[in-house]
Each structure stands twice: as C-alpha cells, then as structure tokens.
Protein backbone atom coordinates (compact mmCIF):
# COMPACT_ATOMS: atom_id res chain seq x y z
CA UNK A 1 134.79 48.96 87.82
CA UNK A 2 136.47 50.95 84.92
CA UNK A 3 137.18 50.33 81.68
CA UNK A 4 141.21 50.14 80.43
CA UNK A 5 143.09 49.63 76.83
CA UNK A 6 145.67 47.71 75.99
CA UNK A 7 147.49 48.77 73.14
CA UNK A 8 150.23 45.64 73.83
CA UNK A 9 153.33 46.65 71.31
CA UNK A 10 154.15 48.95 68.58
CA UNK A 11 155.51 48.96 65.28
CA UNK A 12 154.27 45.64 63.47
CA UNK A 13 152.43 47.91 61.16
CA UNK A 14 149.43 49.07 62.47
CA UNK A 15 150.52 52.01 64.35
CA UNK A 16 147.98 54.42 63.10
CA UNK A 17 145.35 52.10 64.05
CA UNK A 18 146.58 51.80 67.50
CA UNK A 19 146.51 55.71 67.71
CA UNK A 20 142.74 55.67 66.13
CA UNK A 21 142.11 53.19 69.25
CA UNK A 22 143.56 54.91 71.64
CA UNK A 23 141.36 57.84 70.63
CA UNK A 24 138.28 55.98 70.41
CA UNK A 25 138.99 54.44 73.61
CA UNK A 26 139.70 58.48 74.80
CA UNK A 27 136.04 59.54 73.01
CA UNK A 28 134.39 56.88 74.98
CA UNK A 29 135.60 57.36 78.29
CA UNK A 30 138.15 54.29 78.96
CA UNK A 31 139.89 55.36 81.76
CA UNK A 32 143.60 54.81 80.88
CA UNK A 33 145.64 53.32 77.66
CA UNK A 34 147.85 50.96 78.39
CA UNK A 35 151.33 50.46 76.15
CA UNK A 36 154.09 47.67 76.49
CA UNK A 37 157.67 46.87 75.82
CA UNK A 38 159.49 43.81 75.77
CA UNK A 39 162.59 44.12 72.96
CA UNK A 40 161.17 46.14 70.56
CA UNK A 41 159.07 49.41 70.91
CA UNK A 42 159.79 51.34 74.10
CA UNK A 43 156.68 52.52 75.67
CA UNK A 44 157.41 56.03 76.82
CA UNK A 45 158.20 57.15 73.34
CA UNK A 46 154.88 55.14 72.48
CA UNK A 47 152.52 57.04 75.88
CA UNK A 48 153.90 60.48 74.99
CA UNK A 49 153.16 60.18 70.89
CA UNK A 50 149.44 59.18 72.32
CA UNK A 51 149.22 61.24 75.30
CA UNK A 52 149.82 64.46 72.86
CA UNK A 53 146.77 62.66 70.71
CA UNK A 54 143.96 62.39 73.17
CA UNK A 55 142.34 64.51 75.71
CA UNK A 56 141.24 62.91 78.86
CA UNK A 57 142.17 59.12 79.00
CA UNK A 58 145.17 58.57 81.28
CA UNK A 59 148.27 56.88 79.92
CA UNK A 60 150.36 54.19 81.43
CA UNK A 61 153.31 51.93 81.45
CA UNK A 62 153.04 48.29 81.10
CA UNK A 63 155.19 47.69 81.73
CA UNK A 64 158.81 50.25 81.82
CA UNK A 65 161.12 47.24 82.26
CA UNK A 66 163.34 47.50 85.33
CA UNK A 67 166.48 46.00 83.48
CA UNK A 68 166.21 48.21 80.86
CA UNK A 69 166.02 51.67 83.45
CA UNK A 70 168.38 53.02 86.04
CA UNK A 71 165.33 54.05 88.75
CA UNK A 72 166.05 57.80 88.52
CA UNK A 73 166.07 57.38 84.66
CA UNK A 74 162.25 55.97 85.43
CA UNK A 75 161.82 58.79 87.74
CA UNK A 76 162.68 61.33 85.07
CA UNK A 77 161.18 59.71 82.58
CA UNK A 78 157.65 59.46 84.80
CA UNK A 79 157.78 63.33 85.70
CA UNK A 80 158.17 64.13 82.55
CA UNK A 81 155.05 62.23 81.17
CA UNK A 82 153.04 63.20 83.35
CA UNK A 83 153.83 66.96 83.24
CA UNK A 84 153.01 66.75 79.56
CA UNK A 85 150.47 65.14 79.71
CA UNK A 86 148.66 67.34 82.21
CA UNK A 87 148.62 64.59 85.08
CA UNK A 88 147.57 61.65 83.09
CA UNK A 89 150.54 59.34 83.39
CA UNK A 90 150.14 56.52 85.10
CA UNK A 91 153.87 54.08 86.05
CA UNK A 92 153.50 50.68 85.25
CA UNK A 93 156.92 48.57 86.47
CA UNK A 94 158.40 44.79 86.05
CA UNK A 95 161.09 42.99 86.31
CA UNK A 96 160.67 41.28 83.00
CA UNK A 97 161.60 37.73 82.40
CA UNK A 98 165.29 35.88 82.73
CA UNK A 99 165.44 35.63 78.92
CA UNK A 100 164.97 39.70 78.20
CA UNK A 101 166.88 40.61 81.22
CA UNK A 102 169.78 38.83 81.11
CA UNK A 103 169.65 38.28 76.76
CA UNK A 104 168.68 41.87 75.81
CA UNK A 105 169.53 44.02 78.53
CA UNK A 106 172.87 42.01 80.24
CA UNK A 107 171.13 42.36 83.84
CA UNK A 108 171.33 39.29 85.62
CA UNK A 109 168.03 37.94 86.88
CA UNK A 110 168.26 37.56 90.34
CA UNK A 111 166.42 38.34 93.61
CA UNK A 112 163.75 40.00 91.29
CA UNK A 113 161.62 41.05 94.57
CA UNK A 114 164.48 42.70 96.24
CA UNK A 115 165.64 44.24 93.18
CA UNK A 116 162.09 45.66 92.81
CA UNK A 117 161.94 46.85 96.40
CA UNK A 118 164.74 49.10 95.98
CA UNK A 119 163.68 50.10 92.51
CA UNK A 120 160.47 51.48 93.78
CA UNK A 121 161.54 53.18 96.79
CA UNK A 122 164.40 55.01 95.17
CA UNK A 123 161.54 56.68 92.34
CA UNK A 124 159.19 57.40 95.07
CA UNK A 125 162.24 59.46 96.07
CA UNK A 126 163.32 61.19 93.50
CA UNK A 127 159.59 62.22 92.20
CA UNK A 128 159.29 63.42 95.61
CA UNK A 129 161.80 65.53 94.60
CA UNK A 130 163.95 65.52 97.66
CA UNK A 131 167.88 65.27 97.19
CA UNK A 132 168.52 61.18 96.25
CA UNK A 133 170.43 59.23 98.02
CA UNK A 134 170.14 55.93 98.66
CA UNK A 135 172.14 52.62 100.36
CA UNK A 136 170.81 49.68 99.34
CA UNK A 137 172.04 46.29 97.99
CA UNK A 138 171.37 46.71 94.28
CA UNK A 139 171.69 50.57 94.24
CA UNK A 140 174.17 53.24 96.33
CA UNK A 141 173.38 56.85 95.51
CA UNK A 142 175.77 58.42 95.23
CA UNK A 143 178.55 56.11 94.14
CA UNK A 144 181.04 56.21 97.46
CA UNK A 145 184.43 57.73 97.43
CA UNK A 146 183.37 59.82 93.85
CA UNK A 147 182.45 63.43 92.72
CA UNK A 148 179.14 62.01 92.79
CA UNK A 149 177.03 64.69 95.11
CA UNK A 150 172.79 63.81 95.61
CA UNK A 151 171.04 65.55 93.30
CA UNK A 152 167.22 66.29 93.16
CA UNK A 153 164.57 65.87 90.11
CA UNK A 154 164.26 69.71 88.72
CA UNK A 155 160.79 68.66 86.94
CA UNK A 156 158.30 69.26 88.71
CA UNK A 157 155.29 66.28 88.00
CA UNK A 158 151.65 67.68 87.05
CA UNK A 159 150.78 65.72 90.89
CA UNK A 160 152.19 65.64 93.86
CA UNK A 161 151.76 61.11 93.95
CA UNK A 162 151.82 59.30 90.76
CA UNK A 163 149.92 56.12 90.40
CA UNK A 164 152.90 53.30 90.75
CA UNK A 165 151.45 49.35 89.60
CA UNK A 166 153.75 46.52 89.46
CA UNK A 167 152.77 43.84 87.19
CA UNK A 168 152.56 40.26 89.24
CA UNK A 169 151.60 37.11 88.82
CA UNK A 170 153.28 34.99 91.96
CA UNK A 171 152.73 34.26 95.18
CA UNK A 172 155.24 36.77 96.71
CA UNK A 173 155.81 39.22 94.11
CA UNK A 174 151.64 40.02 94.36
CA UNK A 175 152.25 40.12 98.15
CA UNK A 176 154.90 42.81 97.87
CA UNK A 177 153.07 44.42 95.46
CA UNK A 178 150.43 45.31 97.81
CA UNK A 179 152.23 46.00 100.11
CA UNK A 180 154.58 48.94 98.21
CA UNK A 181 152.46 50.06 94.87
CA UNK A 182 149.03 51.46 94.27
CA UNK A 183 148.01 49.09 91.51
CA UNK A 184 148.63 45.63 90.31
CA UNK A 185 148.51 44.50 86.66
CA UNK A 186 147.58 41.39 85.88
CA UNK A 187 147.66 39.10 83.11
CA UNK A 188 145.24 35.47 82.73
CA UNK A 189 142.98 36.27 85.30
CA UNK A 190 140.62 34.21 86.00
CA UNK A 191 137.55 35.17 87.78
CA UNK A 192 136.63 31.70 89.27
CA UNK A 193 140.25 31.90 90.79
CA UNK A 194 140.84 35.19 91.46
CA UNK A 195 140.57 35.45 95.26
CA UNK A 196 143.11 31.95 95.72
CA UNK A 197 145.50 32.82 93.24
CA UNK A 198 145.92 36.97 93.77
CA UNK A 199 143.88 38.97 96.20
CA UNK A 200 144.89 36.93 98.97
CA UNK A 201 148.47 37.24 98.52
CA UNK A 202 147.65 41.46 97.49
CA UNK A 203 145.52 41.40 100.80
CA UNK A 204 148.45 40.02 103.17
CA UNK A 205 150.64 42.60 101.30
CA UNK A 206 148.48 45.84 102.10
CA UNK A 207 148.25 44.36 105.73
CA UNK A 208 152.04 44.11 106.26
CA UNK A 209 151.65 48.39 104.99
CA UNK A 210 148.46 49.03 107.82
CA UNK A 211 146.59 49.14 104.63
CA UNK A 212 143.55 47.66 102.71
CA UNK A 213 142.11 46.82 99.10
CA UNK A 214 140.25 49.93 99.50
CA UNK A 215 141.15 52.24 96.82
CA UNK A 216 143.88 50.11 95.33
CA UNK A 217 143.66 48.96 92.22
CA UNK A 218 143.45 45.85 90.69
CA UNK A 219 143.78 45.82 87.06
CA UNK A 220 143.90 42.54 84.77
CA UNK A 221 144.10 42.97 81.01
CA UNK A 222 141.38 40.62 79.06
CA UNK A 223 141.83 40.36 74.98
CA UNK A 224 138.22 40.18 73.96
CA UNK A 225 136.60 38.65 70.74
CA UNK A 226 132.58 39.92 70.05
CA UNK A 227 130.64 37.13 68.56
CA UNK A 228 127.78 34.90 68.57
CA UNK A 229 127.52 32.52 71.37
CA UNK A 230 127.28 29.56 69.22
CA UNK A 231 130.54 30.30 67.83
CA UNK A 232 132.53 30.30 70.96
CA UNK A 233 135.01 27.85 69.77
CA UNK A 234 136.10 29.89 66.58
CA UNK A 235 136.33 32.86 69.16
CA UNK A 236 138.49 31.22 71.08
CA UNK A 237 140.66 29.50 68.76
CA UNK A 238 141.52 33.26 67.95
CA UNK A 239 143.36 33.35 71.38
CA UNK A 240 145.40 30.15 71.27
CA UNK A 241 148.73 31.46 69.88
CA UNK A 242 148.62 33.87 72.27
CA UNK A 243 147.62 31.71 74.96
CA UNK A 244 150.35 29.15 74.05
CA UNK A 245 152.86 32.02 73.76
CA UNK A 246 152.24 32.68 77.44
CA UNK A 247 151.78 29.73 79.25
CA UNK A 248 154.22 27.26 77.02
CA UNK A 249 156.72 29.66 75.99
CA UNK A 250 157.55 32.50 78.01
CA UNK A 251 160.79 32.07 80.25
CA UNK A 252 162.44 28.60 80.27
CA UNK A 253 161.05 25.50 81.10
CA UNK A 254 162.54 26.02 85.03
CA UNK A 255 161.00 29.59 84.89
CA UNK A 256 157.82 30.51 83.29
CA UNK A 257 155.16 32.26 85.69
CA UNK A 258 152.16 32.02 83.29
CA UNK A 259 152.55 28.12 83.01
CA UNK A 260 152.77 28.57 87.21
CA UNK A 261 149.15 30.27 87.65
CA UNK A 262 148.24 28.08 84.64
CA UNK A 263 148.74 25.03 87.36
CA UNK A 264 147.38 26.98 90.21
CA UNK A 265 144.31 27.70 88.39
CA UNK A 266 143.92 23.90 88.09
CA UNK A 267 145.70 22.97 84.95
CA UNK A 268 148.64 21.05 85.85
CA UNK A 269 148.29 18.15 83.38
CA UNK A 270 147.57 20.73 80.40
CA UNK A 271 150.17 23.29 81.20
CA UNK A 272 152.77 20.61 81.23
CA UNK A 273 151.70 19.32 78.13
CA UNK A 274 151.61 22.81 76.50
CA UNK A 275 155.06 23.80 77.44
CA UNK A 276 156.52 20.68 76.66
CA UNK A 277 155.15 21.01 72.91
CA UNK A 278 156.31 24.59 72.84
CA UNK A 279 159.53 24.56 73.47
CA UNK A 280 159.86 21.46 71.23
CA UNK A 281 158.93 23.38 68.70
CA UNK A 282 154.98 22.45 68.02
CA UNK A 283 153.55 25.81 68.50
CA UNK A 284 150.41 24.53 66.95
CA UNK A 285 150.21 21.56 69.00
CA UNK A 286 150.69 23.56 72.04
CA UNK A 287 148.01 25.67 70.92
CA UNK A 288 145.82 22.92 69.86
CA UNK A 289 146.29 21.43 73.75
CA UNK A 290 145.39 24.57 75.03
CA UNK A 291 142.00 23.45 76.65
CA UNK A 292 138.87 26.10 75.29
CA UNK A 293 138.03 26.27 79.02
CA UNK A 294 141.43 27.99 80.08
CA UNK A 295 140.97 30.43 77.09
CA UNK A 296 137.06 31.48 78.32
CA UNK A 297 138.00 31.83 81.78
CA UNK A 298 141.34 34.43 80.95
CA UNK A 299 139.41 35.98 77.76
CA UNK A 300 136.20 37.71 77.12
CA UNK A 301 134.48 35.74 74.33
CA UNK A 302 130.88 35.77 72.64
CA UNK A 303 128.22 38.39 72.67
CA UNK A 304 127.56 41.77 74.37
CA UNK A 305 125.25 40.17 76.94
CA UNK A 306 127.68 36.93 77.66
CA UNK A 307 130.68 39.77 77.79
CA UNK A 308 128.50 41.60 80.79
CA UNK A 309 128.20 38.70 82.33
CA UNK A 310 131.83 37.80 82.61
CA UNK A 311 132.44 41.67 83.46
CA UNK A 312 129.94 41.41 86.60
CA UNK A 313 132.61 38.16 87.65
CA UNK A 314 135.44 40.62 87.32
CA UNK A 315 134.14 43.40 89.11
CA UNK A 316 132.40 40.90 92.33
CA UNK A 317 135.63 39.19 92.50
CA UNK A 318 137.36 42.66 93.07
CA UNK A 319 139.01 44.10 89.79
CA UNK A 320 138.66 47.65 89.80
CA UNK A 321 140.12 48.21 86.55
CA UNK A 322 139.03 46.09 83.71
CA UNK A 323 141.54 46.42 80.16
CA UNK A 324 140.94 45.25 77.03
CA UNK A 325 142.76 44.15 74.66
CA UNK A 326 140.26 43.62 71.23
CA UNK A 327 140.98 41.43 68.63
CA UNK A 328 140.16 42.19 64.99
CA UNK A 329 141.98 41.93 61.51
CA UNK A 330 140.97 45.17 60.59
CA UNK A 331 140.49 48.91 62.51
CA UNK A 332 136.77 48.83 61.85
CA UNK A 333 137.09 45.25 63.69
CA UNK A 334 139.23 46.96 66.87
CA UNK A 335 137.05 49.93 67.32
CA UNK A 336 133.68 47.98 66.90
CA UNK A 337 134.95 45.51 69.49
CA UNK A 338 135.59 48.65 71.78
CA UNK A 339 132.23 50.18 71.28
CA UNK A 340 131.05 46.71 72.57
CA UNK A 341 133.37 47.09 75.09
CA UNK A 342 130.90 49.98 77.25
CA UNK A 343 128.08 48.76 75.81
CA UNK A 344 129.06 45.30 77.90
CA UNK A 345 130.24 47.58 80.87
CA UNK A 346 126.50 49.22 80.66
CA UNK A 347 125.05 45.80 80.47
CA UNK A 348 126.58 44.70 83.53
CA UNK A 349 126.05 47.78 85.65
CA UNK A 350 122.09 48.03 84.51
CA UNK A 351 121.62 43.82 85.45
C-alpha cells in the first residue's frame, strides 16, 4: 500500500501552505497529490501550479467534474497535464451531485452511470489520439448534418495509457467503475466494511471486463488527526463538521450517497437523525449526533502506533492507495501530521 495527499480545495487562504504540503508530501515519497473542485477552485489550474512545484509525486484529479467538461475538453485538458508534467498526471472523474450539476453547471442530473459510460469511453478515445467520433445517447461526434468533421488530439500525452479513477460510493456506480477505470476513489471508508460495501460490487465490475483486482487501484482518502490515545474524543470531535457536512448535508434529503453507505455501514438510526438536523438547520446538532465510532472507523485518529494499526486494516482489506488528508490549524501542524504519516506507513509494514 502507498501513501496519497489530499489537498481537498483551494483558495480559502492557505494556498501557500497547500503548495509547502504538496512538496513535503513530494520530499517524502507520497505517491500522488490529490486536488478537488466542487464550485470554487478548478483543479487543473490547481495540479499544473503544483505539478511545475514538485519533482516526482504524481498529480491527480479528484475529482474534474463531468458537468462542468465536454469529454474532449477533459481529454485535452488530461494530455496536456500530463505532458507537462513529464507523465505524472493522474484523471480523477465524477459526476458530482444533483445540487452542483444542475445549480452551478445547468446539466441535468440524470442517468449519472450512463452519462459516465459515455464520458469515459469518448476520452479513452481521443487520448488515444485516433480521429473522434462517437454515437451515443448523451454525446454524437460530430454533430450530424454540420461542418463538423472528426478531429484527433494533436498533443501527444507523456504515456501512451493514463491512469483513469472514478470516484464511487454506490452499489452500481462502484460496479461500473471496475469494470471501465483503473482506479476508484473513495471517500468514508471503512475498513470493518470495506469488502460488503465496495470491493464486492468493484470485483463483479472487473469480472463483467475478464478482469481482476490485481493491479487496480483502490484508493480511499482518510483526514487524519496525530494525538495521544487518551484524547481520542477531542481528535475526533475535530472531524464532526466535516463528517456532518457529508453524511447530513450533501445532496437532498431524497439523494445523498454518503448518508447511503452511512446506513450500509450500519448506521441507519444515526444517519437519519443527522440529516434530519442538518438540513433543519442544526449543523451542530448534527455534528453532535454524529456517533465517535463512525468518525474512528472513516478517520485516522490517535498516535503513530494506533495510526499503523488502522493502516494494516486498510491495506488487508485491499486499499492499494492510502490518502491523507491532515488536519492542523497551522503548516507546522499539516506537515508534522504528514511526517507521521510514513512514519505510521513504516510502522505498519515493520509489525
């Protein structure tokens, strides 16, 4: 198992520190930095600005929205970053939420997994640079009865086969994401509950493709907190907004897949309650019902030898990419939580 970054969004003021993590992470050998977008900082402006920063880690999407992106637009866009950044780029896709889509970008949300079928198989081929065209239900390239003529991608990508992950979280969408991407990122994990509520469904996926798990990756993002063990509960109570955020208010009370796995993971009663406070308005009592033991299952909390504990979890239960995502109020805070990061990665490996 490797170690990732999550750099989550820019440009609430701590943008040089998110470079000086990146960097760390790059010094110490993380594998690949991680950058989001949801309505605010795109992240291919975001990979490129670190990407010409750092030397070996690889950089990745997570996610390039699908709304927001014609697919050749992601195709060109992909090349591009990974030509400059000497083969480092790694595409992270997603259909978003209902809310985004259809509020922010005016794309209506609807058959998500077809939509992201198509999306995927028309940048597949335009990176393989052969002339696009495509007939599909969401896409027609060219437009019919036009001047429209199929063009092909004139950049020519550092590789031959970029890494493609779709971020997933239900049933069907991680089932098609085995079956059509290299990668899966993943968000609330929890080890206990990995196998019932995600590799099964990636397994079925890379069986419908003649494939296996083998040498596809499986890459949840963790936000970790170093700390004594006796102070678990303060560590966690740093993770509740965030927590509530996710499961209570993301999506709509009819739509929210992190309050689904939150009930597939066992948490039907508390997930309920949690997005019923939410979108009441209680953020703090939907953080408050949040129980700890939901937080320490999706988290890493405590110290460097209870961190390489939960790590060894991770990696039996079949992550191959582990990515972090370390809280602190200050840099010093970030990049000592990092440090910990390998030194819990070392821990594990040794045991």
């Amino acid at each position: 198992m490797q170690l990732g970054i999550n750099l989550g969004y820019w440009g609430a003021g701590m943008d040089g520190d998110n470079l000086a993590v990146a960097q760390e992470a790059d010094r110490l050998g993380y594998a690949v930095c991680w950058a989001a977008e949801a309505y605010g900082s795109d992240a291919a402006t975001v990979l490129s600005w670190v990407a010409a920063q750092t030397e070996r880690i690889d950089v990745g999407s997570a996610i390039f929205q699908i709304p927001a992106r014609q697919p050749a637009m992601t195709a060109m866009t992909a090349a591009t970053l990974d030509t400059l950044s000497g083969g480092r780029f790694r595409l992270g896709l997603g259909v978003s939420g209902p809310q985004v889509s259809e509020g922010w970008y005016g794309v209506k949300f609807d058959k998500p997994l077809a939509r992201t079928r198509e999306y995927v198989e028309i940048v597949r081929r335009a990176m393989s640079r052969g002339r696009l065209s495509y007939e599909g239900e969401h896409w027609t390239l060219p437009l019919p009865g036009g001047p429209g003529k199929p063009l092909k991608l004139t950049v020519h990508p550092q590789r031959e086969h970029i890494p493609l992950y779709i971020a997933a979280i239900g049933p069907k969408n991680l089932e098609q994401t085995g079956e059509i991407a290299d990668g899966a990122l993943l968000i609330f994990p929890a080890a206990e509950h990995l196998e019932e509520t995600t590799l099964t469904h990636l397994r079925a996926g890379r069986k419908k493709a003649g494939k296996t798990l083998a040498g596809f990756d499986v890459c949840p993002t963790l936000p970790l907190a170093v700390g004594a063990d006796k102070d678990l509960p303060a560590l966690a109570d740093t993770f509740r907004p965030y927590t509530a955020l996710y499961v209570g208010g993301m999506g709509s009370a009819k739509q929210n897949f992190y309050n689904r796995l939150a009930r597939r993971m066992g948490y039907e009663k508390e997930a309920a309650e949690i997005q019923q406070k939410y979108l009441a308005g209680d953020k703090q009592g939907a953080a408050a019902a949040i129980p700890q033991d939901l937080i320490d299952k999706t988290t890493l909390l405590g110290s460097v030898e209870r961190i390489a504990d939960r790590m060894r979890a991770y990696a039996d239960a079949g992550v191959t990419t582990l990515s972090l995502a370390p809280a602190g109020f200050t840099l010093e805070e970030r990049l000592a939580s990092l440090r910990a990061g390998t030194e819990a990665l070392e821990h594990a490996r040794l045991a």
